[in-house]
Protein backbone atom coordinates (compact mmCIF):
# COMPACT_ATOMS: atom_id res chain seq x y z
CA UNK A 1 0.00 0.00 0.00
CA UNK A 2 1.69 3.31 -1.32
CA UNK A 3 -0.80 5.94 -2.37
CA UNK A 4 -2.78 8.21 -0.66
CA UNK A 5 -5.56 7.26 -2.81
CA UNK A 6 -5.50 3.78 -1.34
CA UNK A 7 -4.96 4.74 2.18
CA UNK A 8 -8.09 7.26 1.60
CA UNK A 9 -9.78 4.50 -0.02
CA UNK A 10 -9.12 2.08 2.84
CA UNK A 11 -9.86 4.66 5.58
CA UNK A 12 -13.60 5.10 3.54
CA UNK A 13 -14.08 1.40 3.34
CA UNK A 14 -13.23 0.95 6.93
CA UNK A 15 -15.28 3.28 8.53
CA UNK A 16 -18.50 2.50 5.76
CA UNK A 17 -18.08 -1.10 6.83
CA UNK A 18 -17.92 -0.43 10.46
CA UNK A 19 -21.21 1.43 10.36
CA UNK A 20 -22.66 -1.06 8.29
CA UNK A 21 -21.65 -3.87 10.56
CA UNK A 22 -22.87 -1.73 13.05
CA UNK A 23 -26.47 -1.13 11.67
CA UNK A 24 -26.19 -5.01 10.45
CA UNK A 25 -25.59 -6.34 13.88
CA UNK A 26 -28.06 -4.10 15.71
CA UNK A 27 -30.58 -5.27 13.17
CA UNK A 28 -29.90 -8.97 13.79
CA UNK A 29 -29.87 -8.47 17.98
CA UNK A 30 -32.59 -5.68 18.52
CA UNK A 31 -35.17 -5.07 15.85
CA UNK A 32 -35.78 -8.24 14.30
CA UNK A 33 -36.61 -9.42 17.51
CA UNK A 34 -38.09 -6.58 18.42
CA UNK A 35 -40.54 -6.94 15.36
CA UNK A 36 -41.22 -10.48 15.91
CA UNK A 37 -42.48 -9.85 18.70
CA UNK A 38 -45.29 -7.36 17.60
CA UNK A 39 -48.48 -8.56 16.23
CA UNK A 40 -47.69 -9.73 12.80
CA UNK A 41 -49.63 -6.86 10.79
CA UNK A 42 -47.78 -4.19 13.01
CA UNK A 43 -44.07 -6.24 12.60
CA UNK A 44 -44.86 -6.00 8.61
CA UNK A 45 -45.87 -2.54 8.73
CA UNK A 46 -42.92 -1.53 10.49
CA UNK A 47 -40.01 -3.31 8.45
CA UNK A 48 -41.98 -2.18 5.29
CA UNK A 49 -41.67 1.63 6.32
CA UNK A 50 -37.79 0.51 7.75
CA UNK A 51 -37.06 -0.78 4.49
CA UNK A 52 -38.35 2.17 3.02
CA UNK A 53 -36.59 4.66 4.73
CA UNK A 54 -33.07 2.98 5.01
CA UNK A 55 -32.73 3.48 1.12
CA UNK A 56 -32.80 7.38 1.77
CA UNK A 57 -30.81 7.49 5.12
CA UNK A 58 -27.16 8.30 5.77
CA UNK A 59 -26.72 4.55 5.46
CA UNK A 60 -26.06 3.93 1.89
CA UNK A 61 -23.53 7.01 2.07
CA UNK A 62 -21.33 4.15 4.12
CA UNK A 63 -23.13 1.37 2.13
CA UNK A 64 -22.19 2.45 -1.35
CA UNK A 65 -18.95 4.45 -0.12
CA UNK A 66 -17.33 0.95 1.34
CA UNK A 67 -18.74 -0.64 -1.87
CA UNK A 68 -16.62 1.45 -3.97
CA UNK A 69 -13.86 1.46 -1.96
CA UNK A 70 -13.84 -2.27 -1.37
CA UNK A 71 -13.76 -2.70 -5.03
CA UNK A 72 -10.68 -0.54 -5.47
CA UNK A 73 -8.75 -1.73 -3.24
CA UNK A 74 -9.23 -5.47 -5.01
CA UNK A 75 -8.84 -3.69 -7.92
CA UNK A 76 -5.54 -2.28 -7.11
CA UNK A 77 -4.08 -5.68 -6.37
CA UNK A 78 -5.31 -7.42 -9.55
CA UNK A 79 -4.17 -5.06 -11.79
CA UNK A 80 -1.13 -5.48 -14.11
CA UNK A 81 0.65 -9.29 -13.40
CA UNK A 82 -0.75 -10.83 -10.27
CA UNK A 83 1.99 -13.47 -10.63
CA UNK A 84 4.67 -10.96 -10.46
CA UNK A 85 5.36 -11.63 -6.81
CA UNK A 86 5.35 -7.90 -5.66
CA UNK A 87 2.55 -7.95 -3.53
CA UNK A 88 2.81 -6.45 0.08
CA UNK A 89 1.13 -7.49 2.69
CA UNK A 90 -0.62 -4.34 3.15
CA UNK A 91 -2.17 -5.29 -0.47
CA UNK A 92 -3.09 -8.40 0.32
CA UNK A 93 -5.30 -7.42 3.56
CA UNK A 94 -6.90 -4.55 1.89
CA UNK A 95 -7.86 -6.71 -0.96
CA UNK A 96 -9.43 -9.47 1.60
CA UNK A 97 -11.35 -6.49 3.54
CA UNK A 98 -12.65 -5.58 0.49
CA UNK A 99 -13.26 -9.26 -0.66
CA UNK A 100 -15.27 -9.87 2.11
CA UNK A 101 -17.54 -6.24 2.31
CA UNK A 102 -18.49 -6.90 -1.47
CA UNK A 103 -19.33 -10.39 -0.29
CA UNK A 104 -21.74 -8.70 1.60
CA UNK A 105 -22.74 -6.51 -0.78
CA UNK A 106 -23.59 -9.52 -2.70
CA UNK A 107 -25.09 -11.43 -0.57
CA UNK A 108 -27.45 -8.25 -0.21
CA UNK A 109 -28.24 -7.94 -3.95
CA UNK A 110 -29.06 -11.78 -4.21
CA UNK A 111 -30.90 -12.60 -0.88
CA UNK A 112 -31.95 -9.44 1.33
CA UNK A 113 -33.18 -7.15 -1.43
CA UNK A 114 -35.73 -10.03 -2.78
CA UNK A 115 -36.71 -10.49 0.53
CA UNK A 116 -37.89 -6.75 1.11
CA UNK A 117 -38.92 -6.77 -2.26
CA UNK A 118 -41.19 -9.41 -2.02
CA UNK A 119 -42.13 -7.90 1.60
CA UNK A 120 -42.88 -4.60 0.46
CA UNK A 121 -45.51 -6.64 -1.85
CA UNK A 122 -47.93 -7.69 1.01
CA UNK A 123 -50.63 -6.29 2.78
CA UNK A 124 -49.90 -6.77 6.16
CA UNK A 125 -53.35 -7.27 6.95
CA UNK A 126 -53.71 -10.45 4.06
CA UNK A 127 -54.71 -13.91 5.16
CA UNK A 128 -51.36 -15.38 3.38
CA UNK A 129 -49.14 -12.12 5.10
CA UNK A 130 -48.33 -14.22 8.31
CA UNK A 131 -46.43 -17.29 6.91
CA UNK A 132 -44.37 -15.20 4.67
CA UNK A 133 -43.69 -12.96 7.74
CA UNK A 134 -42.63 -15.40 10.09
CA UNK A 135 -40.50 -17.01 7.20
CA UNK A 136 -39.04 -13.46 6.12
CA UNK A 137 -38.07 -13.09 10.12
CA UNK A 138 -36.00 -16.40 10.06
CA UNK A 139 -34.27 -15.91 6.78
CA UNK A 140 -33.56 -12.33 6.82
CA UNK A 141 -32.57 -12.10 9.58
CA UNK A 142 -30.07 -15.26 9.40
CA UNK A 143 -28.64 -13.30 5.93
CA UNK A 144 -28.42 -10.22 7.71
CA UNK A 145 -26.28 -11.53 10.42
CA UNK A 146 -24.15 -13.39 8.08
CA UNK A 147 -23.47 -9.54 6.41
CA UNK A 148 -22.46 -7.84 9.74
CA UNK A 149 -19.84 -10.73 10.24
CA UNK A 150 -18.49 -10.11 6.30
CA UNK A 151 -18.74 -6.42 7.28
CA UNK A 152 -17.09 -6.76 10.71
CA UNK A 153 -14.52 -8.68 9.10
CA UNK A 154 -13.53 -6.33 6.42
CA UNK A 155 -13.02 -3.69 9.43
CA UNK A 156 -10.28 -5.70 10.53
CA UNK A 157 -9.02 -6.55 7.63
CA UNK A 158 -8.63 -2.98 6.03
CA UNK A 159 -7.83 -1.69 9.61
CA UNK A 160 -4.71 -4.28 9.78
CA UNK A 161 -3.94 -3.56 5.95
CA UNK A 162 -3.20 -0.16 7.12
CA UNK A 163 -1.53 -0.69 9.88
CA UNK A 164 0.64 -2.94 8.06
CA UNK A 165 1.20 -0.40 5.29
CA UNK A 166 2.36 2.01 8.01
CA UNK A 167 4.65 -0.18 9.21
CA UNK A 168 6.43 -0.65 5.54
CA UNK A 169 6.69 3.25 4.79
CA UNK A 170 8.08 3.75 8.38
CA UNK A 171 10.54 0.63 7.74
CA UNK A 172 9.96 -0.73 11.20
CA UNK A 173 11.95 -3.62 11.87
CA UNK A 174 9.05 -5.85 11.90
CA UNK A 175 8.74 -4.81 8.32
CA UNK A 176 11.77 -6.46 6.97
CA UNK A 177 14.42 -5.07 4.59
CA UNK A 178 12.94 -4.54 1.10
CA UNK A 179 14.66 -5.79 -1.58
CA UNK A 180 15.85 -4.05 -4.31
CA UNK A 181 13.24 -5.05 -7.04
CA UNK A 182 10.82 -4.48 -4.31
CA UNK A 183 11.80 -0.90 -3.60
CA UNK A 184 11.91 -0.31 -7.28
CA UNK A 185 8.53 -1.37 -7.90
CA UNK A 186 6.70 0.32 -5.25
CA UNK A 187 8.68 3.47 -5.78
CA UNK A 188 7.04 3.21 -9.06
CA UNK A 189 3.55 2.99 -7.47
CA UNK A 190 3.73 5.28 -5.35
């Protein structure tokens, strides 16, 4: 890790995943419990307008900001020769925090989304709403918990790519000596 792009990048993707793990987590301990424990029309009603209102929030600032930035930072170690053998460490951790937040994202796209889509296509109040209620409850909430793990994990993944990227600029001792095709080649990235 050399630029200041990708230590902004990884900064971004840390903090969007931590308040996404964040929100994730709280969802998975406090309010899906909390709705499940409503009368069903009410718990339907309310993670309807939640759904809703999440989309428009402050939350997919850090949902689509650590989206981008997870992608970059896999980007950046994929580009050029993978094979070349010049990969830090630094890379490499960045790349798996942002390997495991677009997981997430994933996993949102292909599971939780249909889920409040098909949701948000009942009235609460219908005959068939409780079954698909009680089902949504188990599932969602099972997917959701799954994403503030991948989102958790990224955290410490980008955090400790930093970190270790610190530690190679500073030349700490823990570091290691550089060799000189290494120094050469992230000279020229930086």
């Amino acid at each position: 890790m050399t630029s200041r792009l990708t230590v902004a990048a990884s900064l971004v993707g840390a903090i969007g995943s931590a308040v996404t793990a964040g929100i994730y987590a709280d969802f998975s301990a406090r309010i899906m419990p909390s709705l499940g424990r409503m009368a069903n029309p009410a718990g339907i009603a309310r993670m309807q307008h939640l759904n809703r209102s999440i989309e428009q929030g402050p939350f997919m600032l850090a949902f689509c900001g650590a989206a981008v930035s997870g992608g970059y930072v896999v980007y950046r170690l994929f580009r050029g020769d993978l094979f070349r053998g010049d990969r830090s460490t630094a890379d490499v951790l960045l790349a798996a925090g942002g390997s495991a937040y677009l997981a997430g994202l994933l996993l949102t796209m292909l599971y939780n989304v249909p889920l409040n889509n098909r949701l948000a296509g009942i009235d609460p109040h219908a005959a068939g709403a409780v079954p698909l209620w009680r089902d949504y409850l188990q599932h969602w909430t099972a997917a959701n918990t799954v994403r503030a793990v991948l989102s958790a994990g990224a955290v410490v993944l980008l955090v400790a790519g930093l970190i270790s990227g610190q530690r190679d600029r500073t030349g700490s001792p823990s570091a290691g000596a550089e060799s000189p095709a290494r120094q050469v080649t992230t000279g020229a990235s930086r």
